[in-house]
N, C-alpha and C. Protein backbone atom coordinates (compact mmCIF):
# COMPACT_ATOMS: atom_id res chain seq x y z
N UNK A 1 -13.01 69.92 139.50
CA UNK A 1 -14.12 69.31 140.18
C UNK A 1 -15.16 70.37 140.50
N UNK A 2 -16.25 69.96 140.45
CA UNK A 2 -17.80 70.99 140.81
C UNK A 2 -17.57 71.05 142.10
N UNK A 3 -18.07 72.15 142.73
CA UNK A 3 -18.30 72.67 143.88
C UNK A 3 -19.58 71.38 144.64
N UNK A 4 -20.37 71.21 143.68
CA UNK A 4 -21.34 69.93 144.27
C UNK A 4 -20.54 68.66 144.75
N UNK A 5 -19.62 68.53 144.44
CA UNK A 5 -18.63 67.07 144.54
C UNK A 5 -19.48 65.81 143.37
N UNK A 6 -20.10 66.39 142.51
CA UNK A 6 -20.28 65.13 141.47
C UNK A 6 -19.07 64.43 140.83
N UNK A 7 -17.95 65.20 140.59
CA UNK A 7 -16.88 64.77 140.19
C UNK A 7 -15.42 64.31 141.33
N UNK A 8 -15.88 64.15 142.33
CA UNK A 8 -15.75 63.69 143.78
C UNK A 8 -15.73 62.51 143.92
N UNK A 9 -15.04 62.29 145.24
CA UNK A 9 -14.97 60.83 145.42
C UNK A 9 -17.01 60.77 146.11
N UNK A 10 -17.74 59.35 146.09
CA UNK A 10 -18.59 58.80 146.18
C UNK A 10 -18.79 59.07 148.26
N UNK A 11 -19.68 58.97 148.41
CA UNK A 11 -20.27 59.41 150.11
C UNK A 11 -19.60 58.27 151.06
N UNK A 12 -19.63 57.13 150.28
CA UNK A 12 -19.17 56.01 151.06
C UNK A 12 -17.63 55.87 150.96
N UNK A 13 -17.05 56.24 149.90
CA UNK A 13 -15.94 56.26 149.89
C UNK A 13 -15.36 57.57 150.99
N UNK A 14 -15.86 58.66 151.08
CA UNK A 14 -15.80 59.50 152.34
C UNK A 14 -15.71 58.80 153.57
N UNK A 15 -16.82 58.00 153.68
CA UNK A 15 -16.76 57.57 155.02
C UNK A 15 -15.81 56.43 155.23
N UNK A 16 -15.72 55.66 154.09
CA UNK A 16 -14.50 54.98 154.57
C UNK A 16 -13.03 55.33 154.96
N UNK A 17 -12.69 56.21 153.66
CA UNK A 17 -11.63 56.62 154.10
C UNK A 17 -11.46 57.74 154.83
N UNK A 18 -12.44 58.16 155.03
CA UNK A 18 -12.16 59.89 156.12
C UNK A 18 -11.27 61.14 155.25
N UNK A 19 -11.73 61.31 154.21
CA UNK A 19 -11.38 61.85 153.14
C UNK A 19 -11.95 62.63 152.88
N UNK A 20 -11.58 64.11 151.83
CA UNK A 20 -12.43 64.99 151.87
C UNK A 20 -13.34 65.06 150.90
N UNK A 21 -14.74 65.44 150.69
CA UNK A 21 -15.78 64.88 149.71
C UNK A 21 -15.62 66.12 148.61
N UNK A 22 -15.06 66.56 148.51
CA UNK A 22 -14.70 67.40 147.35
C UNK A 22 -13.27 66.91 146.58
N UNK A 23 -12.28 66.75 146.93
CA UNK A 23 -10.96 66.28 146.21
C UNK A 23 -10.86 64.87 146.31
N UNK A 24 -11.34 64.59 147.80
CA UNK A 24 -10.72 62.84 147.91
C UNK A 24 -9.77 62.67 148.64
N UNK A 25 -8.65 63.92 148.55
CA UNK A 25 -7.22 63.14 148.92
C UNK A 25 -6.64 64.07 150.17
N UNK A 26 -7.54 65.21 150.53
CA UNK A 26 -7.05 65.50 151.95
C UNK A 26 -7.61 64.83 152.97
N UNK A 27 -7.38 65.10 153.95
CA UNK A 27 -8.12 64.61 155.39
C UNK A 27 -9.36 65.16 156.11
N UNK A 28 -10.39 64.64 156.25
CA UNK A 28 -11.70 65.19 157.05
C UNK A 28 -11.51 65.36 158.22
N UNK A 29 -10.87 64.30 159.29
CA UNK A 29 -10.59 64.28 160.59
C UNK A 29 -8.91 65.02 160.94
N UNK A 30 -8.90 65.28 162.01
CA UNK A 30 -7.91 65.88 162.70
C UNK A 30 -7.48 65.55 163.93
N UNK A 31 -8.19 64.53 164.24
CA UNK A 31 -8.34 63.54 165.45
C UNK A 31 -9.57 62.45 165.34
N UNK A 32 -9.84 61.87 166.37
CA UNK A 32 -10.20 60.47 165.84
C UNK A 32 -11.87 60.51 165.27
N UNK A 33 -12.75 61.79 165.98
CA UNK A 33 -13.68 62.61 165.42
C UNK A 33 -13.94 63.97 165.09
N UNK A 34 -13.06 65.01 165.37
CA UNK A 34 -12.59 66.11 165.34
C UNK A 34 -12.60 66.99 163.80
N UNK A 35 -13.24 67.13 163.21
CA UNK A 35 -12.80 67.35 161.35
C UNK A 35 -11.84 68.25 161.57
N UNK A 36 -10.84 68.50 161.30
CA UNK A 36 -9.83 69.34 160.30
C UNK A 36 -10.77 70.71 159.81
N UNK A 37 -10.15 71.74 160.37
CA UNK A 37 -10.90 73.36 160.18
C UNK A 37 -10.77 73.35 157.86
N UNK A 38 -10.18 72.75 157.68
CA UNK A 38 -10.07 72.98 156.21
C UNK A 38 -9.48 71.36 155.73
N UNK A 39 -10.06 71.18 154.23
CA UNK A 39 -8.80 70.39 153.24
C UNK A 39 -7.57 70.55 153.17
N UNK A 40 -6.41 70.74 153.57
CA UNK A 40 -5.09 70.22 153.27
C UNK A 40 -4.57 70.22 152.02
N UNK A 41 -5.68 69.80 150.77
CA UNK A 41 -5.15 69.65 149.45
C UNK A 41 -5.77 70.74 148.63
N UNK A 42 -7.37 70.61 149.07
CA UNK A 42 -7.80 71.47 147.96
C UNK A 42 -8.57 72.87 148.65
N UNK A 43 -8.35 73.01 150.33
CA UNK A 43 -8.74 73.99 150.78
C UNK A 43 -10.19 74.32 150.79
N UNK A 44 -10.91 73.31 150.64
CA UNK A 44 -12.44 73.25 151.44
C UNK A 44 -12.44 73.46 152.38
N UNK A 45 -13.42 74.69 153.00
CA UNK A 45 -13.63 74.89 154.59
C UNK A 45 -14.76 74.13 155.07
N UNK A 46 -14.42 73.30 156.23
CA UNK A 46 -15.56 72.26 156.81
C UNK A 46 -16.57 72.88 157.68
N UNK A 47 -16.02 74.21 157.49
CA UNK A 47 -17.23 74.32 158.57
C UNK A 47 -18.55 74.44 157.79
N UNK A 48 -18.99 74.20 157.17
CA UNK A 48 -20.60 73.91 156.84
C UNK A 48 -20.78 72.33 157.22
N UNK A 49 -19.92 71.55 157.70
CA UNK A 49 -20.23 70.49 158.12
C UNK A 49 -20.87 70.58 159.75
N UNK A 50 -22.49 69.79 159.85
CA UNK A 50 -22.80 69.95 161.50
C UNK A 50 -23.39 68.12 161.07
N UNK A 51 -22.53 67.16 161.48
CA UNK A 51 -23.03 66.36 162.11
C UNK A 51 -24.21 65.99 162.94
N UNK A 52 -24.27 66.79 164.42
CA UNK A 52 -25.21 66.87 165.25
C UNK A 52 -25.05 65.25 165.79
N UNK A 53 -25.78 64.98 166.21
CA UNK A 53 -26.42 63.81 166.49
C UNK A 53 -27.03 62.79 165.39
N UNK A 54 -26.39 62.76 164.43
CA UNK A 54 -27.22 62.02 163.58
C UNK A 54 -26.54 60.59 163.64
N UNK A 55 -24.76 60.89 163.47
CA UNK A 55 -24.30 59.68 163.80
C UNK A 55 -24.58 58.50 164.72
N UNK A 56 -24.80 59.36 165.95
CA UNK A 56 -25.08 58.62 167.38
C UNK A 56 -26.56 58.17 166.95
N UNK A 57 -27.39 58.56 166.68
CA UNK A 57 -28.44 57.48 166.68
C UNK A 57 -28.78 56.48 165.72
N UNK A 58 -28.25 56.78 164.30
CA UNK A 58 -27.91 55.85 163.70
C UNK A 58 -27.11 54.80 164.11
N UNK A 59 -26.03 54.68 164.88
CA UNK A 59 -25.81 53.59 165.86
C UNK A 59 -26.62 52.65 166.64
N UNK A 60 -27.05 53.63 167.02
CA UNK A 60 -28.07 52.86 168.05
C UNK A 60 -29.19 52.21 167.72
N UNK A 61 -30.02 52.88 166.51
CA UNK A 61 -30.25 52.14 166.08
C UNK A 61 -29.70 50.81 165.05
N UNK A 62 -28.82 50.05 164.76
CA UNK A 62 -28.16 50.23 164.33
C UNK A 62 -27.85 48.61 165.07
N UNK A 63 -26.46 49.36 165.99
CA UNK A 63 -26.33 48.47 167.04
C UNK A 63 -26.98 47.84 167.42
N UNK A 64 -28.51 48.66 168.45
CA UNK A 64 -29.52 47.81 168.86
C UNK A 64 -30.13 46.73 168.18
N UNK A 65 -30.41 46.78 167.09
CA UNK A 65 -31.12 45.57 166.13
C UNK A 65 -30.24 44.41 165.93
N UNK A 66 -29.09 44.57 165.65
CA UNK A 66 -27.67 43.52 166.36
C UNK A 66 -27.71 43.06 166.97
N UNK A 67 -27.75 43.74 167.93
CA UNK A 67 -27.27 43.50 169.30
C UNK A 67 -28.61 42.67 170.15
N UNK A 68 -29.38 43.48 170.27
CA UNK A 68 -30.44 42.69 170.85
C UNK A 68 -31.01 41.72 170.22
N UNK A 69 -30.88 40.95 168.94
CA UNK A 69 -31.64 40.18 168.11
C UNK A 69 -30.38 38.97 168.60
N UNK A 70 -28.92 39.25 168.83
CA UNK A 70 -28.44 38.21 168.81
C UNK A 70 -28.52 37.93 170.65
N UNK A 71 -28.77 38.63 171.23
CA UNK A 71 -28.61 38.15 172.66
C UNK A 71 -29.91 37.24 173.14
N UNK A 72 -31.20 37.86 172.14
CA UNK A 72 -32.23 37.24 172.25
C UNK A 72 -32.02 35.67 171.54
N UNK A 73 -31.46 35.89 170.51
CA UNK A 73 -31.70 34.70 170.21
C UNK A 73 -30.18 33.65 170.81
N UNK A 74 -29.44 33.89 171.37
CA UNK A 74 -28.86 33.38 172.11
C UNK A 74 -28.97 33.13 173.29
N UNK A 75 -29.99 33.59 174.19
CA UNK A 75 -30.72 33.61 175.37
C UNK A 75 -31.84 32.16 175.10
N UNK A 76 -32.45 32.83 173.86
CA UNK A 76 -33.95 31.41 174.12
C UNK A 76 -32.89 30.02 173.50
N UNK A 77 -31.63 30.21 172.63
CA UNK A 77 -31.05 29.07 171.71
C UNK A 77 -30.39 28.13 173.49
N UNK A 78 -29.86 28.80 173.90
CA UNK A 78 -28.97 27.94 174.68
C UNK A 78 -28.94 28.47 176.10
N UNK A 79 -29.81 29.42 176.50
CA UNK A 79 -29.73 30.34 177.81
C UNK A 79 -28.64 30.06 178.86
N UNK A 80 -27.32 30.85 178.61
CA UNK A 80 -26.08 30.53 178.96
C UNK A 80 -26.62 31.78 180.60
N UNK A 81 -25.38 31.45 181.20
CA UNK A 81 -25.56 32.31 182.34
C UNK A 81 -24.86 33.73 181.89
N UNK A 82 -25.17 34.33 183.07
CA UNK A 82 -25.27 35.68 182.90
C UNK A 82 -24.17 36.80 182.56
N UNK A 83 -22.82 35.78 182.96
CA UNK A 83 -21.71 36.29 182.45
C UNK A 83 -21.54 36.19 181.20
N UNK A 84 -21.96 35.14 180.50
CA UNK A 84 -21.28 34.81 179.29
C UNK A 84 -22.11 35.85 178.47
N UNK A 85 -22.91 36.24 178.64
CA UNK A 85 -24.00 37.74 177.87
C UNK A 85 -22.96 38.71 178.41
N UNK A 86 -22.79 38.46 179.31
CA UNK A 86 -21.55 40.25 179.60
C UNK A 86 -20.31 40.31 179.23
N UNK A 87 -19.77 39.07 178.59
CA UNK A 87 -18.79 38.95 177.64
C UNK A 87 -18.69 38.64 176.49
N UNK A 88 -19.90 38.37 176.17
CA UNK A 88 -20.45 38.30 174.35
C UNK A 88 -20.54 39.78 174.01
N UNK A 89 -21.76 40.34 174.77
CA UNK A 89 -22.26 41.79 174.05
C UNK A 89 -21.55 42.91 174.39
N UNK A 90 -20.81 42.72 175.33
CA UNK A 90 -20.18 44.30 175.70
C UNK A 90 -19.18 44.74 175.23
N UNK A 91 -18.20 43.88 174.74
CA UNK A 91 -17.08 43.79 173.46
C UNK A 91 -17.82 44.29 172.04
N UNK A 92 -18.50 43.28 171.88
CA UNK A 92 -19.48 43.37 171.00
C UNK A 92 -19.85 45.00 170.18
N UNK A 93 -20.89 45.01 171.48
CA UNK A 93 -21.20 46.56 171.50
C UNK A 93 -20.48 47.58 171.41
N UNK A 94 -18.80 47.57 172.32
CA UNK A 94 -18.01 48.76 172.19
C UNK A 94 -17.29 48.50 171.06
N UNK A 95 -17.43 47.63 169.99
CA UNK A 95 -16.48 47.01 168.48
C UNK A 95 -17.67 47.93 168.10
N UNK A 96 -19.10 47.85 168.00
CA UNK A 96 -20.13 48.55 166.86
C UNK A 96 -20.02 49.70 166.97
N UNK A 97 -20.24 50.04 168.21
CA UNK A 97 -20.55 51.69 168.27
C UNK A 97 -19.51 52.62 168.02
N UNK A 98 -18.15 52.34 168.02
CA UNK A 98 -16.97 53.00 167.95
C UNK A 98 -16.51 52.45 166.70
N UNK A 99 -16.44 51.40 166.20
CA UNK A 99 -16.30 51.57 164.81
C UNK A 99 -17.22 52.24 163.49
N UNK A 100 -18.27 52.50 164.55
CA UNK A 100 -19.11 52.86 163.22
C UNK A 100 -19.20 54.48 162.94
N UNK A 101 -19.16 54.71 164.19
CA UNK A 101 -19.17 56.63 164.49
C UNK A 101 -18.45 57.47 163.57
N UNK A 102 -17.04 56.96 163.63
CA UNK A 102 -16.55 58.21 162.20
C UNK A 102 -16.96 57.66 160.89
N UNK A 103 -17.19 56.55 160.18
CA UNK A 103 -17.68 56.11 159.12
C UNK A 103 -19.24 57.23 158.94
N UNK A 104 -19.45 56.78 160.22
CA UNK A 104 -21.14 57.34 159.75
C UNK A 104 -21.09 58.74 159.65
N UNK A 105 -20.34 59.72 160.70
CA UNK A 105 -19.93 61.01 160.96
C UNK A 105 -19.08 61.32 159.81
N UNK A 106 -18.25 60.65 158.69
CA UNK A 106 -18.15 61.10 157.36
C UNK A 106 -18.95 60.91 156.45
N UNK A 107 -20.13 59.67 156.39
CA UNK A 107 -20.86 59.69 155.38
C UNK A 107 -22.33 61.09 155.79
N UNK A 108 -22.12 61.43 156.54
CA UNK A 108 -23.12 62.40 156.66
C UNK A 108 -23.23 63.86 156.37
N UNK A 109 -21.45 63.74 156.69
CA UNK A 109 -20.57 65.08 155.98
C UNK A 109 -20.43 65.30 154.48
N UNK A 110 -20.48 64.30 154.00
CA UNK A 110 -20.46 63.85 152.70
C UNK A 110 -21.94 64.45 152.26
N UNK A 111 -22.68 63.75 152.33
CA UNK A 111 -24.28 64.35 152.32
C UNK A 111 -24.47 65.51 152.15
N UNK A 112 -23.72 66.39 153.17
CA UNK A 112 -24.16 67.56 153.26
C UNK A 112 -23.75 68.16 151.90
N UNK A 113 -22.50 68.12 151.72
CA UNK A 113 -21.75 68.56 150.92
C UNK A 113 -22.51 68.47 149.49
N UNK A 114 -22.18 67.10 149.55
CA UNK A 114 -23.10 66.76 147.95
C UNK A 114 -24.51 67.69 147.79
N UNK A 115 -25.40 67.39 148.67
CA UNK A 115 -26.59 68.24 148.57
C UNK A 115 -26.77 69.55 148.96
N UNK A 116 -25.94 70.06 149.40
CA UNK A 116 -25.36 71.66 149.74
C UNK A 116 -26.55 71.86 150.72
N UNK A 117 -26.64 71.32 151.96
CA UNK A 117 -27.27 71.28 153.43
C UNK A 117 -26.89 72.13 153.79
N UNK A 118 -27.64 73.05 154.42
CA UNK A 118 -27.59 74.14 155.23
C UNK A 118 -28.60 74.22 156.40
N UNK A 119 -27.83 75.27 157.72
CA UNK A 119 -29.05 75.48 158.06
C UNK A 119 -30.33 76.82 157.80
N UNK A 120 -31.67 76.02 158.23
CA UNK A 120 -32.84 76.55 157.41
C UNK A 120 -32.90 78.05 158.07
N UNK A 121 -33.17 79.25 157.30
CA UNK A 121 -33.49 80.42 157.24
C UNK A 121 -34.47 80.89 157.23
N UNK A 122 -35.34 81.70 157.99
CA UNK A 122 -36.42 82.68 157.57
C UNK A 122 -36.37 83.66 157.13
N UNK A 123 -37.18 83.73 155.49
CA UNK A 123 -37.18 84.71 154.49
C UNK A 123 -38.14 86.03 155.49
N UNK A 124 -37.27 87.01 155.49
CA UNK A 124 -37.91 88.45 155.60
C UNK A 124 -38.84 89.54 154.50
């Protein structure tokens, strides 16, 4: 396999399975967001992986457009009282945002990898 991961499993397939984007068949995580200091199989070091914040706002945005499009339109459809919104969306919300975080936090790792992301340098 290339060092690029063209011959790699696919970005989405990363994020689904939490897999490593160079072999496929070790593990990215080491806990439930945590990556694993290396591959397991084929000995990729993760640390050129930086997430950052990219996951988390992709959620949110994300979530929010969900989330608020259905409360709105369940608000003007049938304007239920005020509990039944705090037991529709807040389940809701903690099902989106936590299922989506390591998916997204591997497809971004993935990214990097594939496009060999770094951080930016000033030439001397």
């Amino acid at each position: 396999m290339t060092e690029s991961g063209k011959n790699g499993p696919s970005s989405i397939e990363v994020a689904l399975k939490g897999c490593c984007p160079r072999c496929g068949k070790g593990r990215l995580y080491k806990g439930f967001l945590d990556l694993a200091p290396e591959c397991e199989v084929c000995g990729l070091d993760y640390s050129f992986a930086d997430s950052g914040d990219g996951p988390a706002v992709f959620i949110m945005m994300i979530a929010g457009f969900i989330i608020v499009g259905l409360v709105l339109w369940v608000e003007f459809t049938w304007s239920p009282p005020y509990w039944v919104h705090a037991v529709l969306w807040i389940p809701l919300t903690l099902a989106l945002t936590v299922g989506l975080i390591r998916p997204l936090k591997g497809w971004l790792v993935a990214q990097q990898f594939r496009h060999k992301a770094e951080e930016g340098r000033l030439e001397k």
